[in-house]
C-alpha atoms as a PDB file:
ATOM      1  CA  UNK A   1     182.972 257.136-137.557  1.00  0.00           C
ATOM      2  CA  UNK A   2     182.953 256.680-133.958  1.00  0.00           C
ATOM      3  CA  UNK A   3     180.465 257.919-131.419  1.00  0.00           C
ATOM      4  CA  UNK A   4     180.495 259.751-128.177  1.00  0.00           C
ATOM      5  CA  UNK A   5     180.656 256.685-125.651  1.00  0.00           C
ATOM      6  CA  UNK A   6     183.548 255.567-128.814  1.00  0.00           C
ATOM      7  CA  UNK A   7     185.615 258.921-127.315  1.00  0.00           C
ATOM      8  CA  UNK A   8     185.087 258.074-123.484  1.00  0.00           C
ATOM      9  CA  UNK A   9     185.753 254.447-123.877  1.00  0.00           C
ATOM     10  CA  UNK A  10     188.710 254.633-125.536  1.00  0.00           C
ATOM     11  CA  UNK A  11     190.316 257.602-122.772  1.00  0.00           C
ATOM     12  CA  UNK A  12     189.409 254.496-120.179  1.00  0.00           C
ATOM     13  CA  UNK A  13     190.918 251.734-122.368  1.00  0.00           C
ATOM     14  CA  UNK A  14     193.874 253.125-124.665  1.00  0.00           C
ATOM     15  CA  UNK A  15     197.122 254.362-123.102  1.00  0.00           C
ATOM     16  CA  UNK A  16     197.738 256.510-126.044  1.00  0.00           C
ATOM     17  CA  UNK A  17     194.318 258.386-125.880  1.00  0.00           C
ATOM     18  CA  UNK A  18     195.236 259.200-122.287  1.00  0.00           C
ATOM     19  CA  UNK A  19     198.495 260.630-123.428  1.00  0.00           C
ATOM     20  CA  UNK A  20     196.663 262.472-126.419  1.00  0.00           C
ATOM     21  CA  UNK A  21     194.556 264.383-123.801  1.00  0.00           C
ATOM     22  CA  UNK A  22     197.431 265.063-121.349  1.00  0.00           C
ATOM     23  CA  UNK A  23     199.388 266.319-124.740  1.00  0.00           C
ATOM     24  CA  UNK A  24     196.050 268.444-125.589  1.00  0.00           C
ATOM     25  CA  UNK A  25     195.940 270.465-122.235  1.00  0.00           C
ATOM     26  CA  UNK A  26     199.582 270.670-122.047  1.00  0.00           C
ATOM     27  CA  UNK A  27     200.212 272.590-125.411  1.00  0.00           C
ATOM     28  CA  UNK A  28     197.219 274.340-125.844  1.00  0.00           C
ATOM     29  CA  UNK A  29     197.755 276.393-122.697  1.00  0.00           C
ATOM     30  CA  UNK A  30     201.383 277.228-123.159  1.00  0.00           C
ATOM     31  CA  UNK A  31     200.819 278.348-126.707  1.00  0.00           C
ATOM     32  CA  UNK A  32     197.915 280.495-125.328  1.00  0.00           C
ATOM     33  CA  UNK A  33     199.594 281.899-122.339  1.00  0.00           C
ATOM     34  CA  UNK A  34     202.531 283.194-124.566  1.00  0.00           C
ATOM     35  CA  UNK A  35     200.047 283.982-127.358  1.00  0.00           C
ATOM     36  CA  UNK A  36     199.372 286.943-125.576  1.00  0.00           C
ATOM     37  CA  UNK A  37     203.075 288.278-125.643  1.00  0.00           C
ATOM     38  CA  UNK A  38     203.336 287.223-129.281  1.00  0.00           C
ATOM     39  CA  UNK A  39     199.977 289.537-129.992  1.00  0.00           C
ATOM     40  CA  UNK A  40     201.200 292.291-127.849  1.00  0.00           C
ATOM     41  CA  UNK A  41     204.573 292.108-129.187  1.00  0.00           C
ATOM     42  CA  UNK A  42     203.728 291.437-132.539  1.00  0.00           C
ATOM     43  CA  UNK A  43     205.827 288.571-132.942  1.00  0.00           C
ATOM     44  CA  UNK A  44     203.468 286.498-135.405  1.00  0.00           C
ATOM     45  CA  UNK A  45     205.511 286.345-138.363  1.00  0.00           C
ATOM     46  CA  UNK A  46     208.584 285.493-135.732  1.00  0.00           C
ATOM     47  CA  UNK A  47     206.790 282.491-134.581  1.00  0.00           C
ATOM     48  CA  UNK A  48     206.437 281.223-137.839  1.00  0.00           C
ATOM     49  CA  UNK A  49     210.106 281.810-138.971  1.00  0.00           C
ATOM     50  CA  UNK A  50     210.488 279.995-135.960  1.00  0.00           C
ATOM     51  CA  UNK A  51     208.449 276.780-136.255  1.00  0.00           C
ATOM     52  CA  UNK A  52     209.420 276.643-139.578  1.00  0.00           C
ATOM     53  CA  UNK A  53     212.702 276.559-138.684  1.00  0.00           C
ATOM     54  CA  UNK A  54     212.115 273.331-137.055  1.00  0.00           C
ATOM     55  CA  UNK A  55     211.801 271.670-140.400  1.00  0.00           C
ATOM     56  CA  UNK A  56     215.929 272.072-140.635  1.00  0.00           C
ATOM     57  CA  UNK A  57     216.795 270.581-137.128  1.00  0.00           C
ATOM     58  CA  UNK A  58     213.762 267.878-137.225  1.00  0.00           C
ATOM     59  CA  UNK A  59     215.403 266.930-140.591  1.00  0.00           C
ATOM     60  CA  UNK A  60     219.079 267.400-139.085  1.00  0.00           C
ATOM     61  CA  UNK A  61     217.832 264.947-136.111  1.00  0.00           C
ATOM     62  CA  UNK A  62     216.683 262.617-137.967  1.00  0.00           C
ATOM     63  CA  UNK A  63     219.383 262.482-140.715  1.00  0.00           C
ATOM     64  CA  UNK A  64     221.584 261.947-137.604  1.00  0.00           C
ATOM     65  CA  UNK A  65     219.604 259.315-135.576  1.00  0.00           C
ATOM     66  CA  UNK A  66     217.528 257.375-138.452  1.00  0.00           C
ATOM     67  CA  UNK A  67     213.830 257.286-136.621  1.00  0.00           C
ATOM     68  CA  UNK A  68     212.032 259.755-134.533  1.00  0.00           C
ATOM     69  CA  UNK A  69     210.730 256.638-132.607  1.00  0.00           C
ATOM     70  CA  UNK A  70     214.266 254.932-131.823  1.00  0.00           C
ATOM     71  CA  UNK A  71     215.464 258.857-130.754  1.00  0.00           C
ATOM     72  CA  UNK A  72     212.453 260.951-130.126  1.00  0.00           C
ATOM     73  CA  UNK A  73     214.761 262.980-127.124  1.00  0.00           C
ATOM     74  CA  UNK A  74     217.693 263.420-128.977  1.00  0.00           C
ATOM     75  CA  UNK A  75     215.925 264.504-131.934  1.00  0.00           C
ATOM     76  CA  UNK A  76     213.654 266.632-129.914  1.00  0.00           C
ATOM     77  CA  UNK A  77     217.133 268.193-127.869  1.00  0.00           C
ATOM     78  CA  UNK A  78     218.496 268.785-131.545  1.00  0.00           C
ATOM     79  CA  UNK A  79     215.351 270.695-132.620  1.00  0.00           C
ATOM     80  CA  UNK A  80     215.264 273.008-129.616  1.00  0.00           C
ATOM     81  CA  UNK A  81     218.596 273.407-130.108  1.00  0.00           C
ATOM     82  CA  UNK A  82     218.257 274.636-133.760  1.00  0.00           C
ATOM     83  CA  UNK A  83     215.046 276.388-133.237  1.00  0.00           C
ATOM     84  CA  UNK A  84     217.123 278.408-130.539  1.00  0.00           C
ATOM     85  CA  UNK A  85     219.787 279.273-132.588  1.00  0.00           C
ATOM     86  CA  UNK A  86     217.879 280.716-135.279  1.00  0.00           C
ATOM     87  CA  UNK A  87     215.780 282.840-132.786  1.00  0.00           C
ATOM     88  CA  UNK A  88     218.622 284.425-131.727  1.00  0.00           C
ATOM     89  CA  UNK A  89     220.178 284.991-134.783  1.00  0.00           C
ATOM     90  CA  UNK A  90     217.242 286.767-136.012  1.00  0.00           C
ATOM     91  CA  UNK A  91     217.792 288.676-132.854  1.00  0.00           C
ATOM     92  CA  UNK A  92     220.879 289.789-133.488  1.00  0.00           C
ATOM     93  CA  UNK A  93     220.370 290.063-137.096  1.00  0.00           C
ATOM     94  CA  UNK A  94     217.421 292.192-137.404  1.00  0.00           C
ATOM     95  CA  UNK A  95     218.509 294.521-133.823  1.00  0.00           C
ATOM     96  CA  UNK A  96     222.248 295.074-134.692  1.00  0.00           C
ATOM     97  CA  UNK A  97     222.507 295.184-138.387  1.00  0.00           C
ATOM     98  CA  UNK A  98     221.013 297.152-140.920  1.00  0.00           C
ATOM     99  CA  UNK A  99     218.396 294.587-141.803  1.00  0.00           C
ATOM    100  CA  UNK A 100     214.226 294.557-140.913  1.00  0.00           C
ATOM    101  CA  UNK A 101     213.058 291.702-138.886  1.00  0.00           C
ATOM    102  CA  UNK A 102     210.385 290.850-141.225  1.00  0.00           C
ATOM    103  CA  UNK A 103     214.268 290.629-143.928  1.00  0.00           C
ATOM    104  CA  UNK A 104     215.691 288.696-141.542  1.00  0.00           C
ATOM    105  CA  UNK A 105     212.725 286.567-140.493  1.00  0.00           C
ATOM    106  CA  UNK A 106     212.204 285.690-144.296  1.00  0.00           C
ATOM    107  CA  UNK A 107     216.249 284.940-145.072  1.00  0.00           C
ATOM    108  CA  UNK A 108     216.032 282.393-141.600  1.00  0.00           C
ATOM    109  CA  UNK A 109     212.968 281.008-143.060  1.00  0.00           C
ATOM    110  CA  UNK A 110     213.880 280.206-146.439  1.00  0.00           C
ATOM    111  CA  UNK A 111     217.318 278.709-145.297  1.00  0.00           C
ATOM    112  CA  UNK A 112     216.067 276.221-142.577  1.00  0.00           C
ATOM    113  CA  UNK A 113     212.843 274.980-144.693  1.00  0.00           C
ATOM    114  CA  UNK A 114     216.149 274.763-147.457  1.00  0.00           C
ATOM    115  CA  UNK A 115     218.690 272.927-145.381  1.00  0.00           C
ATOM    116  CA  UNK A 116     215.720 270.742-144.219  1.00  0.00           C
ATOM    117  CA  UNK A 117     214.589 269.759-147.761  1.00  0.00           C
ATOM    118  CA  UNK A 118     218.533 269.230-148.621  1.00  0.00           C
ATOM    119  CA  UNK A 119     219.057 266.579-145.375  1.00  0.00           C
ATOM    120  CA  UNK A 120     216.241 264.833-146.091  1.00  0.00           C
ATOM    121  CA  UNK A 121     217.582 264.184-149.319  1.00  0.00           C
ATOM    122  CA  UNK A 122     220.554 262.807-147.911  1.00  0.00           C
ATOM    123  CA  UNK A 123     218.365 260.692-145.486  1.00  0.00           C
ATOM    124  CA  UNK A 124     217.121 258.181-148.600  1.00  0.00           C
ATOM    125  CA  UNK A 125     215.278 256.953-145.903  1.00  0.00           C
ATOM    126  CA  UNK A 126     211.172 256.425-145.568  1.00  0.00           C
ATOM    127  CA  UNK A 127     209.780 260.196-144.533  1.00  0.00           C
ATOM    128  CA  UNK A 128     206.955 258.767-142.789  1.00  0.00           C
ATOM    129  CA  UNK A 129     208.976 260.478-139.238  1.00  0.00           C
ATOM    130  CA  UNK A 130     209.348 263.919-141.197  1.00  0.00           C
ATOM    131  CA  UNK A 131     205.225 263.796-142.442  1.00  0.00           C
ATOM    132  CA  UNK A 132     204.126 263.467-138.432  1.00  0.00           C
ATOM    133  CA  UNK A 133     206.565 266.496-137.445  1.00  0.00           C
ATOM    134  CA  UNK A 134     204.896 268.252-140.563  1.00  0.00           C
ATOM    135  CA  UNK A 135     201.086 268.527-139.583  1.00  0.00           C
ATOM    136  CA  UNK A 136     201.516 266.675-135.660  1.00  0.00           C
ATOM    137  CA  UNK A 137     199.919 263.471-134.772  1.00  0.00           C
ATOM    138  CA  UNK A 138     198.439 263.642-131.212  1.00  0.00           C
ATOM    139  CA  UNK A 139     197.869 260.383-130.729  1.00  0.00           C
ATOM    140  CA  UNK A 140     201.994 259.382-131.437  1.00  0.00           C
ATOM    141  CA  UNK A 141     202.462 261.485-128.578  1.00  0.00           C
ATOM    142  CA  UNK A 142     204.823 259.228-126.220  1.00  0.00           C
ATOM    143  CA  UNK A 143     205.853 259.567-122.365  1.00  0.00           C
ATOM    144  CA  UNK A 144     209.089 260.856-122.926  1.00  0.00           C
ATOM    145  CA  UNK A 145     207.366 263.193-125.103  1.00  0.00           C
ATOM    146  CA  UNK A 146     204.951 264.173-122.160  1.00  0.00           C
ATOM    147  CA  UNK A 147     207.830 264.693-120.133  1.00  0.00           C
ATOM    148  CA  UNK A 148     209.539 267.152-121.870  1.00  0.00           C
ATOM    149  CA  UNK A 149     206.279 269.164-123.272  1.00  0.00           C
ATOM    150  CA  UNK A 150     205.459 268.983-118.671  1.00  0.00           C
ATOM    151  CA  UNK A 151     209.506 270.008-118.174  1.00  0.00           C
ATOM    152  CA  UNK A 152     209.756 272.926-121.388  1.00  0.00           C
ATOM    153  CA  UNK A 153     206.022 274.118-119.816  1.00  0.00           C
ATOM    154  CA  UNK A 154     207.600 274.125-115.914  1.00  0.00           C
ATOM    155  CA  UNK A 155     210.439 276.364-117.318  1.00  0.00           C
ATOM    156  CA  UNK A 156     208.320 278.528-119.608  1.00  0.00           C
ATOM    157  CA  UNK A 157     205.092 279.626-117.305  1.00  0.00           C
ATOM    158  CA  UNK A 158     207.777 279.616-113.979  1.00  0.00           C
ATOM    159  CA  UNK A 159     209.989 282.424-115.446  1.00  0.00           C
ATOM    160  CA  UNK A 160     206.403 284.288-117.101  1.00  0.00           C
ATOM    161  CA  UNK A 161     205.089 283.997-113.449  1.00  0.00           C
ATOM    162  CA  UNK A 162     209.061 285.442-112.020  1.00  0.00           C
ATOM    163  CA  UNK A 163     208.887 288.267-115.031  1.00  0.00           C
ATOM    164  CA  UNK A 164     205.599 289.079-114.887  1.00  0.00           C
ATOM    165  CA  UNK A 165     205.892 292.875-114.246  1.00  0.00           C
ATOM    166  CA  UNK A 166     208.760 293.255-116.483  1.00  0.00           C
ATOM    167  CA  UNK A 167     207.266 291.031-119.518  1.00  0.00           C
ATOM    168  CA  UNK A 168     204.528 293.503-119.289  1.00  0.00           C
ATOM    169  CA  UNK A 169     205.886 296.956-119.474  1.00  0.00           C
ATOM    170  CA  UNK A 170     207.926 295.143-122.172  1.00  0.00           C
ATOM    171  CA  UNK A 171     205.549 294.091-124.080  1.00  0.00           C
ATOM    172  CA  UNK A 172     202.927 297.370-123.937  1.00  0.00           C
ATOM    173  CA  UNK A 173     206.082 299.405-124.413  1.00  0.00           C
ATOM    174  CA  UNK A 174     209.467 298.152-125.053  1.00  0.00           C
ATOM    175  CA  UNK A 175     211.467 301.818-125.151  1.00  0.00           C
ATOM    176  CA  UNK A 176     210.165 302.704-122.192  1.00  0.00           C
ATOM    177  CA  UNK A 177     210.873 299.904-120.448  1.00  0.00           C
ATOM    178  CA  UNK A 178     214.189 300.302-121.625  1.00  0.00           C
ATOM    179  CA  UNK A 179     214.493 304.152-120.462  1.00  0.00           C
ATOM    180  CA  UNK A 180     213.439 302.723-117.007  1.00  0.00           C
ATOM    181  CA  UNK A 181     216.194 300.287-116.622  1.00  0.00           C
ATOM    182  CA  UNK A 182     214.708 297.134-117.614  1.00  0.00           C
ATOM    183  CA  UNK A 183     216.824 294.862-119.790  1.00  0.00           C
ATOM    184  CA  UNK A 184     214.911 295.172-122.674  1.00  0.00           C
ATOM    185  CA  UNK A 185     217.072 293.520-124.694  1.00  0.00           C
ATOM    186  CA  UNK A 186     217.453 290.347-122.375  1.00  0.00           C
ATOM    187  CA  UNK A 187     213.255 290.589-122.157  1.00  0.00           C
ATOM    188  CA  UNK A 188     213.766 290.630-126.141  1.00  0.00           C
ATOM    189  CA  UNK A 189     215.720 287.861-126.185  1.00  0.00           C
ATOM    190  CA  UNK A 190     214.186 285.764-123.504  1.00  0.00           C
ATOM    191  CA  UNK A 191     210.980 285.758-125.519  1.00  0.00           C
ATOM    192  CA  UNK A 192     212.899 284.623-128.634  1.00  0.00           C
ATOM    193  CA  UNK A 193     213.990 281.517-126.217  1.00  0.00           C
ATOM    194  CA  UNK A 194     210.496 280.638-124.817  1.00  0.00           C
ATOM    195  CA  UNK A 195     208.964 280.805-128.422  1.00  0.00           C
ATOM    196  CA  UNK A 196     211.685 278.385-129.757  1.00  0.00           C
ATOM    197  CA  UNK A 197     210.852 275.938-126.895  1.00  0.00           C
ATOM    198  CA  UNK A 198     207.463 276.248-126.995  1.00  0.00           C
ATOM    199  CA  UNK A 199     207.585 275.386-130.976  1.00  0.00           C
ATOM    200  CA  UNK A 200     209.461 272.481-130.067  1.00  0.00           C
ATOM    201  CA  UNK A 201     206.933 271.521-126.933  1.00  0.00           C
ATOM    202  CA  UNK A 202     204.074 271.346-129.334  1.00  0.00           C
ATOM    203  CA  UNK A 203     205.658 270.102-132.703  1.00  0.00           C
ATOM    204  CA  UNK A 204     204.259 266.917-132.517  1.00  0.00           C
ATOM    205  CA  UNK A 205     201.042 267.115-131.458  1.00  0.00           C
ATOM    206  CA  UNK A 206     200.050 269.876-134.281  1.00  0.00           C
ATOM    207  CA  UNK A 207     203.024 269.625-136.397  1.00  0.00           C
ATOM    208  CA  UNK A 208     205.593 272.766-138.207  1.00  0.00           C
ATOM    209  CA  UNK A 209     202.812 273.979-140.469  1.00  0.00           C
ATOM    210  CA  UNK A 210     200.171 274.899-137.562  1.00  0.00           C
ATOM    211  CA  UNK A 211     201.995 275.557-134.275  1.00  0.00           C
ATOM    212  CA  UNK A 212     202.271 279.014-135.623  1.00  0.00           C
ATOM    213  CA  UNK A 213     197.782 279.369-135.521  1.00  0.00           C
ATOM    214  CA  UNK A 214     198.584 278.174-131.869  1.00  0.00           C
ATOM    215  CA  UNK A 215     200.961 281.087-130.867  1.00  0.00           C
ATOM    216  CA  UNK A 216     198.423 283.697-132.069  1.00  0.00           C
ATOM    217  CA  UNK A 217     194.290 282.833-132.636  1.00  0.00           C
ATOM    218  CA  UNK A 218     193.876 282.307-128.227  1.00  0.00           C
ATOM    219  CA  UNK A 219     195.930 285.860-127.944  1.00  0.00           C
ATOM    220  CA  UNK A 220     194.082 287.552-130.926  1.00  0.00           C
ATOM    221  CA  UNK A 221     190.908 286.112-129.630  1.00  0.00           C
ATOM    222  CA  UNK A 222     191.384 287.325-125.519  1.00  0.00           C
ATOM    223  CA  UNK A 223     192.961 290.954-126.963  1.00  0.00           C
ATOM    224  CA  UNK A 224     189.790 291.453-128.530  1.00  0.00           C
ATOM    225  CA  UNK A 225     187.289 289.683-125.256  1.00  0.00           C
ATOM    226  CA  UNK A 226     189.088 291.839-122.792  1.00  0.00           C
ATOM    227  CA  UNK A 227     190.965 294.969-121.681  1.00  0.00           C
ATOM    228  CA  UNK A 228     193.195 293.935-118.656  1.00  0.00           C
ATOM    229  CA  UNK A 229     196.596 291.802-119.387  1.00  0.00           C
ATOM    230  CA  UNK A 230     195.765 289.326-116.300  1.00  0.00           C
ATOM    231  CA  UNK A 231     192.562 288.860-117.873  1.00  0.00           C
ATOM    232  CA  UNK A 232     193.337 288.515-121.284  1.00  0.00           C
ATOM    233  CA  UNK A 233     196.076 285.490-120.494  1.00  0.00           C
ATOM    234  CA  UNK A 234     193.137 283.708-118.449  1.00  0.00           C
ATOM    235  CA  UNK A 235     191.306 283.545-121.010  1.00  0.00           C
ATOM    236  CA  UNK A 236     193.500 282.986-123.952  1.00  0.00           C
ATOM    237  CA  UNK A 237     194.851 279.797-120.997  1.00  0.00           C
ATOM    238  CA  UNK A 238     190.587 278.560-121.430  1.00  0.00           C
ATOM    239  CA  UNK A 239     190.415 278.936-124.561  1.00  0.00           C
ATOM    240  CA  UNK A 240     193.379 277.279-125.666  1.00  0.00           C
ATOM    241  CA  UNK A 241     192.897 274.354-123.778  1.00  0.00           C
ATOM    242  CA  UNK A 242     188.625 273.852-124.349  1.00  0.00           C
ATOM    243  CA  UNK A 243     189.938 274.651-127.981  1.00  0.00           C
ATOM    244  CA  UNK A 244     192.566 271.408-127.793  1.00  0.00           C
ATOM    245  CA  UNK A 245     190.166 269.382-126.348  1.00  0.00           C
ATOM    246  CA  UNK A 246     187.437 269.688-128.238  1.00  0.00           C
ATOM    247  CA  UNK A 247     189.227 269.687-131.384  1.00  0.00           C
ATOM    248  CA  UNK A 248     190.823 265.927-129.940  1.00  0.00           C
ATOM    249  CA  UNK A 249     187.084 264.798-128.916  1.00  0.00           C
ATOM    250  CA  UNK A 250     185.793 266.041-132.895  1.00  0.00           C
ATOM    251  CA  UNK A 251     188.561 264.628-134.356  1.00  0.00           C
ATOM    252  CA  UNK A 252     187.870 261.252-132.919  1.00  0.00           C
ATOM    253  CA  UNK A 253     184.046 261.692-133.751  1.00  0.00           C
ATOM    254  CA  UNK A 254     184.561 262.248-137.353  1.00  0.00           C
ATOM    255  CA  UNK A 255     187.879 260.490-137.839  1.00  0.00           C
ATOM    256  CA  UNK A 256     189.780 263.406-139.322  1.00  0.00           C
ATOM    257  CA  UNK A 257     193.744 265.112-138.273  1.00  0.00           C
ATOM    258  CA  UNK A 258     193.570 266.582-134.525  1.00  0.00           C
ATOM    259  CA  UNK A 259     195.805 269.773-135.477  1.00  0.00           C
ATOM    260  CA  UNK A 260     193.807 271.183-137.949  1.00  0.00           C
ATOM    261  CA  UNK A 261     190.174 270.840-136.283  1.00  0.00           C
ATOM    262  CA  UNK A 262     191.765 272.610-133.469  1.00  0.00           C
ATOM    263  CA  UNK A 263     193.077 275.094-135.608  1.00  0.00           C
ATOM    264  CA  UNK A 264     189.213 275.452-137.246  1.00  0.00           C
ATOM    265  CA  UNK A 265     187.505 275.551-133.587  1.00  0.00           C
ATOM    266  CA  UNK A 266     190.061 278.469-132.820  1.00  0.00           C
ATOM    267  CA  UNK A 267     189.590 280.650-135.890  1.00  0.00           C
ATOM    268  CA  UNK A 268     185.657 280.238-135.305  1.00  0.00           C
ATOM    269  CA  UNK A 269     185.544 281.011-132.056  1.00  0.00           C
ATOM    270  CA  UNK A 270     187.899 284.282-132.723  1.00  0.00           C
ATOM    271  CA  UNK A 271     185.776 285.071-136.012  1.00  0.00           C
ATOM    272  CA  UNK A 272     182.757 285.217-133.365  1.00  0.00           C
ATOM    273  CA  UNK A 273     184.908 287.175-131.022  1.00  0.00           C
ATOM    274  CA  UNK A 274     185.571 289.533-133.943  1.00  0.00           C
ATOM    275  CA  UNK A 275     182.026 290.109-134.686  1.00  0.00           C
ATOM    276  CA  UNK A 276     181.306 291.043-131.442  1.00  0.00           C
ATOM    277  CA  UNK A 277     183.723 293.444-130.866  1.00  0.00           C
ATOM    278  CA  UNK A 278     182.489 295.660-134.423  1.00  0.00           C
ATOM    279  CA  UNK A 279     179.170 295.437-132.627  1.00  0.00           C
ATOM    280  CA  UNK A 280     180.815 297.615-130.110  1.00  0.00           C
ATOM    281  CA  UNK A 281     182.198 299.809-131.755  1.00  0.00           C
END
């Protein structure tokens, strides 16, 4: 067990810490600005299919390139690009033919956690790659993977901050924003997009099985703090990054995996936020 001076020193000292806490701030306020459409929208149990779906083209990457640390771009380029394609194919799927979204969520889901299990096989290789993808490991983070979570963020929050009007009526009401003349479904789809790159922004610092908790506890937890949209995605932004960061400064203290303390500071803070709001009711 380390101490608190441990923590500091180490930010000071180690490359890789410094990179950890860039990594931190980075994700956890792109997860929590879009949290908010995701809540709105509800477009949980799409963000799962989604990040789950990254299991197939982190396990297609790999089978192709051999080791996330000889090809961590291309691998990352292959995810996004897989990740994308199922987003829209759910899309399309569940909008123009006669099956749910939760159906088509579920059949996407199943097949890319499949087709991932299957190339893996085929990889005979050491999984050790595949296990950090799985459940993240912050402190792996690399520049070139700072560069593209800073480049997929740039894209992300500049066309949020160029849509911001239409993501809104969008999101509080999609069939009127349609009758108005919005392009609902490009709004539908363009969502689909920045989910899929977020996912594959924020893979490896909290891995396939939690980025999901990232894309809706800060949302859930500002929808229920406060009233007003602005408001609500400044505060979901705060929380998610004070959430990273202290879950990176506890997980050094007590020596135990970065994703899921952040994950556990996230649901307490939103199980407090809960309480508070039957109080006022």
């Amino acid at each position: 067990m380390t101490d608190h001076i441990g923590f500091w020193q180490a930010l000071v000292e180690f490359q890789f810490m410094r990179q950890a806490l860039i990594a931190a701030i980075l994700v956890g306020g792109l997860c929590s600005v879009l949290s908010v459409y995701v809540v709105l929208r509800g477009m949980a149990f799409i963000g799962q299919g989604i990040s789950h779906a990254a299991f197939g083209g982190l396990a297609l990457g790999l089978l192709l390139f051999g080791s996330a640390s000889a090809a961590g771009l291309p691998i990352s380029l292959i995810t996004a690009a897989f990740c994308l394609a199922v987003a829209v194919l759910i899309g399309v799927v569940s909008r123009r033919g006669h099956v749910s979204a939760d159906s088509a969520i579920g059949i996407f889901f199943a097949f890319s956690m499949a087709l991932g299990v299957l190339l893996i096989s085929l990889r005979k290789l050491y999984t050790a790659d595949l296990m950090t993808y799985l459940f993240g490991s912050i402190l792996a983070v690399t520049r070139e993977d700072l560069i593209l979570m800073a480049v997929l963020s740039a894209l992300i929050l500049g066309f949020i901050a160029l849509s911001y009007k239409e993501l809104i009526y969008y999101s509080f009401d999609p069939q009127m924003a349609w009758a108005s003349g919005l392009p609902a479904g490009v709004l539908h789809y363009a969502l689909l997009t920045m989910l899929a790159l977020t996912i594959v922004a924020s893979v490896k610092v909290v891995g396939v099985v939690l980025v999901s908790a990232f894309l809706v506890i800060p949302g859930a937890t500002a929808r229920l703090l406060c009233s007003g949209f602005g408001t609500m995605m400044g505060v979901a932004a705060v929380f998610g990054v004070l959430s990273a960061l202290l879950g990176l400064y506890v997980s050094h203290l007590w020596d135990v995996p970065t994703g899921a303390t952040i994950v556990t500071a996230q649901f307490s803070v939103f199980g407090v936020a809960w309480l508070m709001s039957l109080r006022r009711t």
